[in-house]
Protein backbone atom coordinates (compact mmCIF):
# COMPACT_ATOMS: atom_id res chain seq x y z
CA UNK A 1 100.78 87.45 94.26
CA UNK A 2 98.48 90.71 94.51
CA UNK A 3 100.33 93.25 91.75
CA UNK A 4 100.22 95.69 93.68
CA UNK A 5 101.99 94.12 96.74
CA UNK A 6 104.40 92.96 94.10
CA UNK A 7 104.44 96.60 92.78
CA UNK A 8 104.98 98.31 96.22
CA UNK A 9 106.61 95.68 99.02
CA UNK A 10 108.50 93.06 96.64
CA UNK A 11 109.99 94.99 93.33
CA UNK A 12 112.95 96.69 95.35
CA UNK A 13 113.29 94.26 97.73
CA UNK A 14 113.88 91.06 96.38
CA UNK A 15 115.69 89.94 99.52
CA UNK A 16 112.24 88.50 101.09
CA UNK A 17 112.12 86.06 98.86
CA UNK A 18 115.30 85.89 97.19
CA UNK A 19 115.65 82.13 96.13
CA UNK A 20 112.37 82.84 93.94
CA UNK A 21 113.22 83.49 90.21
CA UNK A 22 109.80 85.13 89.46
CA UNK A 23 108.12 86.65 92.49
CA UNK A 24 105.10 87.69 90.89
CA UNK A 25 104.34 83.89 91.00
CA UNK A 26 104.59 83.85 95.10
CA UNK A 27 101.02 83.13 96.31
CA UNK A 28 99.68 85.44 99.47
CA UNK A 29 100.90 82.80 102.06
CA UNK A 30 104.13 83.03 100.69
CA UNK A 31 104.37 86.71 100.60
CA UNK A 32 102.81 87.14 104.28
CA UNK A 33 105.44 85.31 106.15
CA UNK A 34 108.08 86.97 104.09
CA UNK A 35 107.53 90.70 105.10
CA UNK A 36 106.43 89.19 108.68
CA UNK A 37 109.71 87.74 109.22
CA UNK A 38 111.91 89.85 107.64
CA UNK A 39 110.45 93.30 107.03
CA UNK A 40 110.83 96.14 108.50
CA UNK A 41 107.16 97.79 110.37
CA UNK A 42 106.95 100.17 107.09
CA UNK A 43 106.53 96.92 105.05
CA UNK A 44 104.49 95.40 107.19
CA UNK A 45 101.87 98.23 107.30
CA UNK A 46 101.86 98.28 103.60
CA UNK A 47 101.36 94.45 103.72
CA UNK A 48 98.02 94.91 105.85
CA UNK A 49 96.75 97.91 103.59
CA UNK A 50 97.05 96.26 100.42
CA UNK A 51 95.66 92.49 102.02
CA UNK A 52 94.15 93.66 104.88
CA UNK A 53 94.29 93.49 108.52
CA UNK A 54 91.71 90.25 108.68
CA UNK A 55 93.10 88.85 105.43
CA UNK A 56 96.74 88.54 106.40
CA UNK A 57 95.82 87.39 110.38
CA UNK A 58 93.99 84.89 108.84
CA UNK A 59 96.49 83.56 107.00
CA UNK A 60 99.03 84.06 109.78
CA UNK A 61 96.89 81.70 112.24
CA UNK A 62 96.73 78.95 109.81
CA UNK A 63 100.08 78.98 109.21
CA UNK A 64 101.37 79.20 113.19
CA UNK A 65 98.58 76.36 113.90
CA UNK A 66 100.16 73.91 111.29
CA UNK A 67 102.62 71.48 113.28
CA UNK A 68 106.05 72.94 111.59
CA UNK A 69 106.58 76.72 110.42
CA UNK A 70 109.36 79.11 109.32
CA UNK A 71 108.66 81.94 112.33
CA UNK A 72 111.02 82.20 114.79
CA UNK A 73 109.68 82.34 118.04
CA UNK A 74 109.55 86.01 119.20
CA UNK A 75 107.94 86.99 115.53
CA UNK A 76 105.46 84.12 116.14
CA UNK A 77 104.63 85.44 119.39
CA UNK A 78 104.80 89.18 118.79
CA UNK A 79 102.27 88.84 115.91
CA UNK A 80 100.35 86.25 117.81
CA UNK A 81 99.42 89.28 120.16
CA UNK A 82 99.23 92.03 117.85
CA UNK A 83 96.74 90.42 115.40
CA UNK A 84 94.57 89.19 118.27
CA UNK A 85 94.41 92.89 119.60
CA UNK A 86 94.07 94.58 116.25
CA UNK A 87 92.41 92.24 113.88
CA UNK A 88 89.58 91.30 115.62
């Protein structure tokens, strides 16, 4: 994981990824769907100006396009929108 997203989003919140002994091990991926599904819209600004807007929509679309995902519906489709609006 980027240290500084580990350093600013993760450190005091270990509840995104809670199940993960050592979180500085989470790769981007991981990290991206965390804060997108269950952070707040402070997190996920801080998520986009550490990665970047094109960075983390990129990795959102491949995950959505894979056959099974962990995004509930209304997150799916709320980013869905907002990244095709904002990120390209």
């Amino acid at each position: 994981m980027n240290k500084r997203l580990y350093e600013e989003v993760f450190k005091d919140q270990l509840y995104f990824i809670w199940w993960v002994k050592d979180l500085q091990k989470v790769n981007d991926e991981s990290a991206v769907e965390a804060v997108l599904s269950n952070g707040d819209w402070k997190d996920i600004q801080k998520l986009i100006e550490i990665l970047g807007m094109k960075e983390v929509s990129k990795i959102f679309f491949n995950q959505i396009s894979r056959p099974r995902n962990n995004y509930r519906a209304m997150t799916k489709n709320f980013f869905r929108l907002y990244f095709e609006r904002n990120a390209s």
